[in-house]
Protein backbone atom coordinates (compact mmCIF):
# COMPACT_ATOMS: atom_id res chain seq x y z
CA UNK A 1 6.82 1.11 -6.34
CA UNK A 2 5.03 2.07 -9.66
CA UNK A 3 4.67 5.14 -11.04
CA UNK A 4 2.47 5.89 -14.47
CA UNK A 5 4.62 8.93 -15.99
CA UNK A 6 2.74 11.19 -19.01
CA UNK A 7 5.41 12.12 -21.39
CA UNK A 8 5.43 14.59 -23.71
CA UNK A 9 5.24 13.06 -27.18
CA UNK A 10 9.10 14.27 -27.98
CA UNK A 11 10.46 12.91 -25.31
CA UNK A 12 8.81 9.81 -25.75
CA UNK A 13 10.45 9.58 -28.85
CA UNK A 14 13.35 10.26 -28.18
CA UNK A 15 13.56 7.42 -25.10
CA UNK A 16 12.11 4.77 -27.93
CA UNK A 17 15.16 6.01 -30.76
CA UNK A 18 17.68 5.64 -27.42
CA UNK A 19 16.08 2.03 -26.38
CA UNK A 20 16.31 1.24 -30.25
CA UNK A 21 20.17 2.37 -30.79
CA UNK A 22 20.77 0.38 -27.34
CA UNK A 23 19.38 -2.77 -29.00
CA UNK A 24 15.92 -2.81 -28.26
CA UNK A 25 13.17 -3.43 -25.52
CA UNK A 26 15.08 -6.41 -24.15
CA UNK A 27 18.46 -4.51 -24.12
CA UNK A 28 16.95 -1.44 -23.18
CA UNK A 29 13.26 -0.82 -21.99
CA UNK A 30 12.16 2.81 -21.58
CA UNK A 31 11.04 1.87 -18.05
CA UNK A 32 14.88 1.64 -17.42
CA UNK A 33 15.65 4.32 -19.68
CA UNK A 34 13.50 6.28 -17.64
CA UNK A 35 14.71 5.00 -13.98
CA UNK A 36 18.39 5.69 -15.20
CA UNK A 37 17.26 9.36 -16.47
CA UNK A 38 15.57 10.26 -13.21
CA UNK A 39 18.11 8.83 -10.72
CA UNK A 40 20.84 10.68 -12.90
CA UNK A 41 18.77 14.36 -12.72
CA UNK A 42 17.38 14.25 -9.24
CA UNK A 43 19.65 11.65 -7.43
CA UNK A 44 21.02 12.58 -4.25
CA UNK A 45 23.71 10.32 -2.53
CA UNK A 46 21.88 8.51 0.92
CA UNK A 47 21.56 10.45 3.57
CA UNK A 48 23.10 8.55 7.06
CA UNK A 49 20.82 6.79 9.29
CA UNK A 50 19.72 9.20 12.27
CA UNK A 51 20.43 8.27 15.93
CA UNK A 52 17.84 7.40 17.84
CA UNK A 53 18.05 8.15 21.47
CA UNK A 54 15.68 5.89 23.56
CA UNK A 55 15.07 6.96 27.34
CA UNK A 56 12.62 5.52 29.40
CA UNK A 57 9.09 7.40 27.92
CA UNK A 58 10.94 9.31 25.45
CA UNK A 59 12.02 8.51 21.87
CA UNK A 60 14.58 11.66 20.72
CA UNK A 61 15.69 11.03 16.83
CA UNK A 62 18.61 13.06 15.88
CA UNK A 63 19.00 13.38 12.04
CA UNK A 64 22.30 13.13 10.15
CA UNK A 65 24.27 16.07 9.78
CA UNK A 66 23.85 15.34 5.85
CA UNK A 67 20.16 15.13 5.97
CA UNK A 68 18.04 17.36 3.65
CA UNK A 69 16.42 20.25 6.03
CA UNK A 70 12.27 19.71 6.15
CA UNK A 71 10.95 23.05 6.16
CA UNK A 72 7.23 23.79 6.75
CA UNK A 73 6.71 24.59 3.30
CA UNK A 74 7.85 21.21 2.44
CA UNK A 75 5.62 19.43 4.23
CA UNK A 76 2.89 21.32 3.85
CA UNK A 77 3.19 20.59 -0.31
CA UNK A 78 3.90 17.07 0.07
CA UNK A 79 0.85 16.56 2.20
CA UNK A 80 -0.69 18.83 -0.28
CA UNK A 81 0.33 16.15 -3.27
C-alpha cells in the first residue's frame, strides 16, 4: 500500500541529512527512513487472531483479549476519513 506523505520542509531535511550520513539513497531511501520512523512511533505489537465460532446460521467472532477496543467514536472518524 502507498501512501503520498506532505512533510514539513524541516523534517524533510532532516530525513535527506539522515539518508545522506547512512550512505545515500541506495543505503538509505527516505521512503524507508520514513517506514522505520512510523513503525517505531505508532507501532503496536500484533494483536492475536480472534476465534471464530461457526454454528449452523450463525458466525460469532470473539476478539483477542489483546485487541485494541473499537469504540463508536472510532469508527465513526475512520469512516469519517
Amino acid at each position: 500500500m502507498k501512501t503520498t506523505l506532505d512533510l514539513p520542509a524541516d523534517v524533510a531535511q532532516v530525513l535527506r541529512l539522515e539518508s545522506a550520513r547512512r550512505g545515500g539513497r541506495k543505503a538509505a531511501s527516505l521512503t524507508s527512513l520514513v517506514s522505520a520512523a512510523v513503525r517505531k512511533t505508532y507501532g503496536m505489537p500484533a494483536a492475536k487472531k480472534p476465534r471464530i465460532d461457526l454454528t449452523p446460521g450463525r458466525v460469532v467472532i470473539r476478539t483477542a483479549a489483546d485487541a485494541p477496543k473499537l469504540t463508536p467514536a472510532l469508527i465513526t472518524a475512520a469512516l469519517y476519513d
